[in-house]
Protein backbone atom coordinates (compact mmCIF):
# COMPACT_ATOMS: atom_id res chain seq x y z
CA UNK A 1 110.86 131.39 90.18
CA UNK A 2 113.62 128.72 91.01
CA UNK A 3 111.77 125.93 92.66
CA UNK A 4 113.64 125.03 95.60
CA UNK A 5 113.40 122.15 98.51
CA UNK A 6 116.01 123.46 100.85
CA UNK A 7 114.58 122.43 104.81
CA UNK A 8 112.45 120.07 103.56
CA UNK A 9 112.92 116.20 104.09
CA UNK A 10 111.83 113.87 101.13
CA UNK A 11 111.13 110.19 101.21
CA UNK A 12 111.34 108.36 97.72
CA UNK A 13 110.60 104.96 97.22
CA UNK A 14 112.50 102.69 94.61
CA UNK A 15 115.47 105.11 94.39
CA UNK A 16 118.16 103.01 93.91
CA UNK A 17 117.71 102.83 90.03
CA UNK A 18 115.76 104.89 87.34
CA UNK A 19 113.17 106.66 88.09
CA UNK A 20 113.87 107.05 91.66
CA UNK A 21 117.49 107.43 91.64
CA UNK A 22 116.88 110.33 89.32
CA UNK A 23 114.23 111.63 91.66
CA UNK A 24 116.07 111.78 94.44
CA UNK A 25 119.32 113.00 93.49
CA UNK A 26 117.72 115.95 91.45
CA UNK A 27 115.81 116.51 95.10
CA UNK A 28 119.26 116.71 96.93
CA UNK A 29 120.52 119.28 94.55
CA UNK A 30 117.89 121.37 95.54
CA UNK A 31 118.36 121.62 98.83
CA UNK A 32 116.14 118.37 99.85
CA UNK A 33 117.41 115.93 102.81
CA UNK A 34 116.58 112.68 101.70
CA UNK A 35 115.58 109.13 102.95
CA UNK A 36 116.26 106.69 99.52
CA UNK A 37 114.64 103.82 99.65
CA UNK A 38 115.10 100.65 97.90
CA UNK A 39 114.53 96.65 98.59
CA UNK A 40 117.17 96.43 96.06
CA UNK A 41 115.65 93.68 94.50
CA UNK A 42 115.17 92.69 90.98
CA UNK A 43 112.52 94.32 88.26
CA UNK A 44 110.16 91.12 89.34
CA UNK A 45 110.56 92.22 92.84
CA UNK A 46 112.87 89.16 93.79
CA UNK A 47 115.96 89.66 95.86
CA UNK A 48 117.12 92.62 97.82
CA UNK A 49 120.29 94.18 98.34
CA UNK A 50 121.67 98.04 99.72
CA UNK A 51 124.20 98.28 97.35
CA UNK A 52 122.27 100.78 94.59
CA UNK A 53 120.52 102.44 97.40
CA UNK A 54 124.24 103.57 99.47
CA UNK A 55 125.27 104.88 96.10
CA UNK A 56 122.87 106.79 95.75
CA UNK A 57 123.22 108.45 99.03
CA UNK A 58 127.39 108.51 98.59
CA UNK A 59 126.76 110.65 95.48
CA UNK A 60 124.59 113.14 97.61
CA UNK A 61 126.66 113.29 100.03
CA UNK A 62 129.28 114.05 97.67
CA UNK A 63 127.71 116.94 96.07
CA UNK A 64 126.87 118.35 99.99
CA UNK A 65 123.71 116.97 100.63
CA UNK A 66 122.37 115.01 103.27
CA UNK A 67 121.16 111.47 102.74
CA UNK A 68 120.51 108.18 104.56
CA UNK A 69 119.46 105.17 102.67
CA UNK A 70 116.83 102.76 104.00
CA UNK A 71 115.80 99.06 102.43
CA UNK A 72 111.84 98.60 103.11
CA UNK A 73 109.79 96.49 101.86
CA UNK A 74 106.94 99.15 100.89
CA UNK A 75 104.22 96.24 100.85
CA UNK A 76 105.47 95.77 104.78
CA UNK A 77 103.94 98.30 106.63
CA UNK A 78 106.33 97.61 109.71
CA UNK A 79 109.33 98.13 107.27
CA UNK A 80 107.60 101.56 106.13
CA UNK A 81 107.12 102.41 109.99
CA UNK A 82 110.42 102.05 110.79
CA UNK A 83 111.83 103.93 107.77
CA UNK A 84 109.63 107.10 108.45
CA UNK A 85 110.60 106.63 112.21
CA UNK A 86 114.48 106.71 110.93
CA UNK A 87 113.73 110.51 108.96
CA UNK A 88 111.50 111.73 112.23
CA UNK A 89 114.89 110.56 114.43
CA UNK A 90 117.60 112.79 112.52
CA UNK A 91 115.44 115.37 110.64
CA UNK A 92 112.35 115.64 112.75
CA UNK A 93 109.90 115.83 110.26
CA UNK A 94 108.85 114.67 106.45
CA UNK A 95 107.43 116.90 103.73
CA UNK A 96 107.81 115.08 101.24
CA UNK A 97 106.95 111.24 99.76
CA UNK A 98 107.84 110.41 96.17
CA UNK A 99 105.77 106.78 96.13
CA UNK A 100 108.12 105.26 92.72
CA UNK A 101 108.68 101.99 93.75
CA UNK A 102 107.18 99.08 91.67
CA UNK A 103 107.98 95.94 90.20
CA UNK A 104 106.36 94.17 86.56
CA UNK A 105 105.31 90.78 86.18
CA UNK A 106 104.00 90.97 82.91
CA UNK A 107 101.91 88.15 80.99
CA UNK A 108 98.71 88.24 79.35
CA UNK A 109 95.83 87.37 81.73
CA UNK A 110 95.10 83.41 80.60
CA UNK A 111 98.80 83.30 81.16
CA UNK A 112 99.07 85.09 84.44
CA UNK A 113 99.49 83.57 87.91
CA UNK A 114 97.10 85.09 90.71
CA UNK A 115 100.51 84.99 93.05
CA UNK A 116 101.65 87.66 89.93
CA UNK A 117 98.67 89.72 90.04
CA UNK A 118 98.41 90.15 94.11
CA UNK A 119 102.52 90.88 94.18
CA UNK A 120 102.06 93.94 91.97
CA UNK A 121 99.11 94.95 93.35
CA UNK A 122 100.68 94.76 96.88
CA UNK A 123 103.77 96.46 95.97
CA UNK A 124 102.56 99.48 93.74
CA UNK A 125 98.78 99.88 95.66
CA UNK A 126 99.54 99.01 99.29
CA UNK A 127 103.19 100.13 98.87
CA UNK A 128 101.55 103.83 98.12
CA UNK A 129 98.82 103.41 100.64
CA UNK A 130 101.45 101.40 103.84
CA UNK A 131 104.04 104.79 102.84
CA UNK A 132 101.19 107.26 103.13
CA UNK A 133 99.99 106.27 106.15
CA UNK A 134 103.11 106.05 107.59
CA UNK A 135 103.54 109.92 107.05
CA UNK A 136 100.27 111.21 107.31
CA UNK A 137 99.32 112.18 110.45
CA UNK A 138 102.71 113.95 110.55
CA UNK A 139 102.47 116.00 107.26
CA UNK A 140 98.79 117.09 109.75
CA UNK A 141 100.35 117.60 112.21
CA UNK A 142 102.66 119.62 110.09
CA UNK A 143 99.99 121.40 108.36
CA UNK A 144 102.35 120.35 105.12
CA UNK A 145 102.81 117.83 102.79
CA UNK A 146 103.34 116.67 99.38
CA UNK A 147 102.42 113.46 97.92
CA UNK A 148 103.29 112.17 94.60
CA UNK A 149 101.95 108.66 93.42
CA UNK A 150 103.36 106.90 90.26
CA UNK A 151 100.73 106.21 87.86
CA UNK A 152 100.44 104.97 84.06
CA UNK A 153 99.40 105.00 80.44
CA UNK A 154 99.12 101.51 81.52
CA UNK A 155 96.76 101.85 83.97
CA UNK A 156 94.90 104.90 82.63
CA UNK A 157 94.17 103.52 79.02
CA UNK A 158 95.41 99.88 79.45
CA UNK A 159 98.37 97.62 77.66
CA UNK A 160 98.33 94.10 76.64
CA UNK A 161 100.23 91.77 79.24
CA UNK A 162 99.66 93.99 82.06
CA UNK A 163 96.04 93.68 83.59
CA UNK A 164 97.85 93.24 87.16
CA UNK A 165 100.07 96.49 86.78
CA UNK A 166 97.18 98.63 84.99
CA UNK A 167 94.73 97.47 87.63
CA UNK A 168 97.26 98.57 90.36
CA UNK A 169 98.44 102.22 88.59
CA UNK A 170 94.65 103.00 88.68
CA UNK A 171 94.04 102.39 92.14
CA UNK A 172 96.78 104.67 93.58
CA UNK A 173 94.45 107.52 91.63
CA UNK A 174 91.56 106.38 93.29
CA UNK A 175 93.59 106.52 96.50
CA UNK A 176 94.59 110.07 95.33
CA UNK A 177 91.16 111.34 94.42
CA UNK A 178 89.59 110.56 98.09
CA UNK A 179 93.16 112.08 100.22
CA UNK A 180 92.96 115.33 98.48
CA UNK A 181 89.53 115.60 100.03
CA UNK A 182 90.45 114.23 103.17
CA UNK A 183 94.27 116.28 103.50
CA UNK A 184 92.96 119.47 102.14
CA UNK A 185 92.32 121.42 105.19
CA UNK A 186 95.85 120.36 106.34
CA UNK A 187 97.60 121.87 103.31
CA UNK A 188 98.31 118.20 102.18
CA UNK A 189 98.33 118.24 98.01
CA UNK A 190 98.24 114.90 96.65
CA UNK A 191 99.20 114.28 92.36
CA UNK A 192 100.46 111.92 90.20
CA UNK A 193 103.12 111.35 87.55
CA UNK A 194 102.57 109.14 84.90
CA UNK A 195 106.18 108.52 83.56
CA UNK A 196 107.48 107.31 80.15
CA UNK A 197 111.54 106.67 80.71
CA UNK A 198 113.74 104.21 79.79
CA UNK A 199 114.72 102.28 82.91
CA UNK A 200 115.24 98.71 83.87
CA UNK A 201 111.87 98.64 83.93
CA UNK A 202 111.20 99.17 80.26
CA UNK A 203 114.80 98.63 78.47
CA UNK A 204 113.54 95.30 76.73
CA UNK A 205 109.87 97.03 75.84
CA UNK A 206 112.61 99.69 73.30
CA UNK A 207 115.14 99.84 71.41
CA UNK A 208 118.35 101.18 72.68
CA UNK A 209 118.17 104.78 70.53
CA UNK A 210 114.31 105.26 72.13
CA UNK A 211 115.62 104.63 75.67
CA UNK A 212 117.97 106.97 75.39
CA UNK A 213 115.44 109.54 74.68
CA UNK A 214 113.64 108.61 77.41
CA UNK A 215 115.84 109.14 79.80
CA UNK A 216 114.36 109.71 83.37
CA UNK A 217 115.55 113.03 84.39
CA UNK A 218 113.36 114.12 82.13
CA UNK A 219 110.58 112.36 83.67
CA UNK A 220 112.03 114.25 87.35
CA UNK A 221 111.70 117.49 85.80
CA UNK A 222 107.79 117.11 85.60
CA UNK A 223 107.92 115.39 88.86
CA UNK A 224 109.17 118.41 91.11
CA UNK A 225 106.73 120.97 89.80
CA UNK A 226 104.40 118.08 92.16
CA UNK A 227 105.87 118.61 95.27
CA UNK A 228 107.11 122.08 96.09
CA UNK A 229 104.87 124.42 98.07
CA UNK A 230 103.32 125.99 94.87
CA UNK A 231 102.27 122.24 93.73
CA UNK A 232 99.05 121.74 92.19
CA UNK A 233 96.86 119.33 93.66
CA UNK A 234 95.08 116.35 92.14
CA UNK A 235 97.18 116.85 89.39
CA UNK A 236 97.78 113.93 86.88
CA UNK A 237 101.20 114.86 84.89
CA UNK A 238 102.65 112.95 81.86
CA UNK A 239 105.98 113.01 81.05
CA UNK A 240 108.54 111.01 78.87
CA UNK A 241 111.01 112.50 76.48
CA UNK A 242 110.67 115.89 76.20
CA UNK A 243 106.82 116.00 76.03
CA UNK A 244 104.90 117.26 79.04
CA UNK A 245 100.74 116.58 79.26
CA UNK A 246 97.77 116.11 81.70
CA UNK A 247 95.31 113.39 81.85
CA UNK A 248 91.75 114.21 83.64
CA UNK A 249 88.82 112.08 84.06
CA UNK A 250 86.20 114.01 82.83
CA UNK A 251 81.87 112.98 82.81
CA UNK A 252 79.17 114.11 80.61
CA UNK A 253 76.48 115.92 81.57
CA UNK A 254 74.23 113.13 80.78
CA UNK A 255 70.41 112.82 80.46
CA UNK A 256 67.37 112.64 82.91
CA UNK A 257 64.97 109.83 82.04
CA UNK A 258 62.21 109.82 84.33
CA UNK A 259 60.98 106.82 86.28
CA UNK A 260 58.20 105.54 84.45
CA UNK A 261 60.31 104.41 81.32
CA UNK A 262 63.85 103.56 82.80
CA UNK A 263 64.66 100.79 81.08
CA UNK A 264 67.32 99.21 78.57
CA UNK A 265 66.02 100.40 75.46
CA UNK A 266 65.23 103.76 76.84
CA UNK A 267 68.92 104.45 77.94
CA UNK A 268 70.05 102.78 74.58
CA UNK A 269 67.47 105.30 72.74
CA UNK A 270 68.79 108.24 74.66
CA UNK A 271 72.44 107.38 73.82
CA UNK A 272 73.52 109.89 72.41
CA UNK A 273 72.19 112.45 74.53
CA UNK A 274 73.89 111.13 77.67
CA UNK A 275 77.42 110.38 76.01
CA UNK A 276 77.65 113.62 74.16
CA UNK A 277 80.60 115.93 75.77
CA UNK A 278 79.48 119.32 75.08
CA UNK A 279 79.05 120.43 78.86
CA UNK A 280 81.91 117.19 80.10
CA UNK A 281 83.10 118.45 83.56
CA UNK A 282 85.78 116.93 85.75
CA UNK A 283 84.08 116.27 89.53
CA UNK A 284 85.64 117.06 92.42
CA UNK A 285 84.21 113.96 94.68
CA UNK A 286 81.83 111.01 94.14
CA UNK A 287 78.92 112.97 95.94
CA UNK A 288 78.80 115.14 92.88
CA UNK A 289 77.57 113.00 90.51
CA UNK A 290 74.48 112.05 92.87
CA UNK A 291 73.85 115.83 93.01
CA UNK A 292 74.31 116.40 89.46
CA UNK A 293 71.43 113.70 89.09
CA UNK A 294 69.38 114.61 92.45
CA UNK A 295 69.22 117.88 90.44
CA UNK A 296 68.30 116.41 87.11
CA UNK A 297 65.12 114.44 88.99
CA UNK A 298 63.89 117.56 91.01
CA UNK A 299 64.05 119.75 87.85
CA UNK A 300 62.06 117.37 85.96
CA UNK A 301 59.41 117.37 88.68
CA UNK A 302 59.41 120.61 88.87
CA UNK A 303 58.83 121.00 84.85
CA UNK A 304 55.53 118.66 85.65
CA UNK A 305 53.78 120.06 88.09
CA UNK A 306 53.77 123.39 86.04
């Protein structure tokens, strides 16, 4: 089945180049009206300007789409406000939010500033959480929405000279895990790409032939299977090049040592036993890991007074 966006308004952050540009045009051709976003600044996050973001919505316009381009700040929540205020004025409603924007400040962690490590954070974590907020009592009110953070390898298994953007591209899942819980009843599905593309953001991290392959749309292709009405939801998707794959946190089922000897050596001894993967699950909230081990101590309780 063609997956298709037409009546649906889409917000995506950081759409004036890349990732986002790719995103949103690829939206538009689908029938998507779309608010792009972009500060317009620089991969650092310095400097803004309109320029990439009014191209962007020129070339949907040109193809018969509807557009308007907007230049928050995503780590101003007043910005955000107003942006999502702009859609609700001409389209009356927003279904869906791409959060893509981010910037890199990359340095090893003796090297890096704190100024560095709180800019990223604010622009990839409070950009996602200032943008969600700013849509989500509508998408309730709706009883729709679609949410799509931007994670990372980065973030998700870690990369040298980037404790400040791995740090950050963890968070937004945290932030994911707890508002698929909390938008569930209101037919809110929340997931996450975690793109590999050759963009300004990562064109002096390759060599020219291996951007090439990575070229975004391919990236988009994985992205849109996120945010129509058949989305999954708390769905981490990887994507770069041609290959597709999902990433899951998953925990063991772990070991019961009862109260008498819990101590270091006792959880060193019984090592094995709580690390081994044979019956690994993925949990669906925090609160089931305290059952999973409420359970553990009232079974073994109930082994001793037999």
């Amino acid at each position: 089945m063609t997956i298709n966006f037409s009546g649906k308004v889409a917000i995506v952050t950081g759409a004036g180049n890349g990732l986002g540009r790719s995103h949103a045009l690829e939206l538009a051709k689908r029938g998507a009206k779309v608010v792009v976003n972009d500060l317009g600044g620089a991969r650092d996050g310095s400097g803004s300007s309109s320029t990439a973001s009014q191209e962007v919505v020129q070339l949907i316009k040109n193809m018969g789409g509807e557009a308007i381009s907007h230049g928050a700040n995503v780590a101003n929540f007043d910005e955000v406000q107003d942006m999502v205020q702009q859609a609700m004025d001409k389209w009356g409603r927003v279904d869906i939010l791409i959060n893509n924007a981010g910037i890199l400040r990359d340095k090893s962690f003796s090297k890096m500033s704190l100024a560095d490590f709180k800019l990223v954070m604010d622009v990839h974590v409070m950009g996602s959480v200032n943008c969600t907020k700013a849509v989500w009592e509508i998408m309730k009110t709706q009883n729709y929405g679609r949410i799509v953070m931007t994670t990372s390898s980065s973030g998700m298994y870690g990369n040298f000279g980037q404790a400040n953007y791995g740090a950050a591209k963890m968070a937004v899942l945290g932030l994911m895990n707890t508002l698929v819980i909390e938008g569930a009843k209101n037919n809110i599905h929340i997931n996450a790409l975690a793109p590999t593309a050759g963009t300004r953001m990562t064109e002096d991290l390759m060599p020219d032939d291996i951007v090439k392959a990575f070229a975004p749309e391919a990236v988009t292709a994985g992205m849109l299977t996120l945010c129509d009405d058949d989305a999954p939801n708390r769905f981490i998707l990887c994507a770069g090049a041609g290959g597709y794959s999902s990433a899951s946190i998953f925990e063991t089922e772990g070991c019961f040592i009862p109260k008498a000897s819990q101590n270091p050596e006792t959880v060193r001894e019984h090592w094995q036993d709580l690390t081994a993967q044979a019956n690994q699950a993925a949990l669906t909230s925090g609160a089931k890991q305290g059952e999973k081990f409420v359970l553990k101590a009232m079974a073994f309780m109930q082994a001793q007074q037999k």
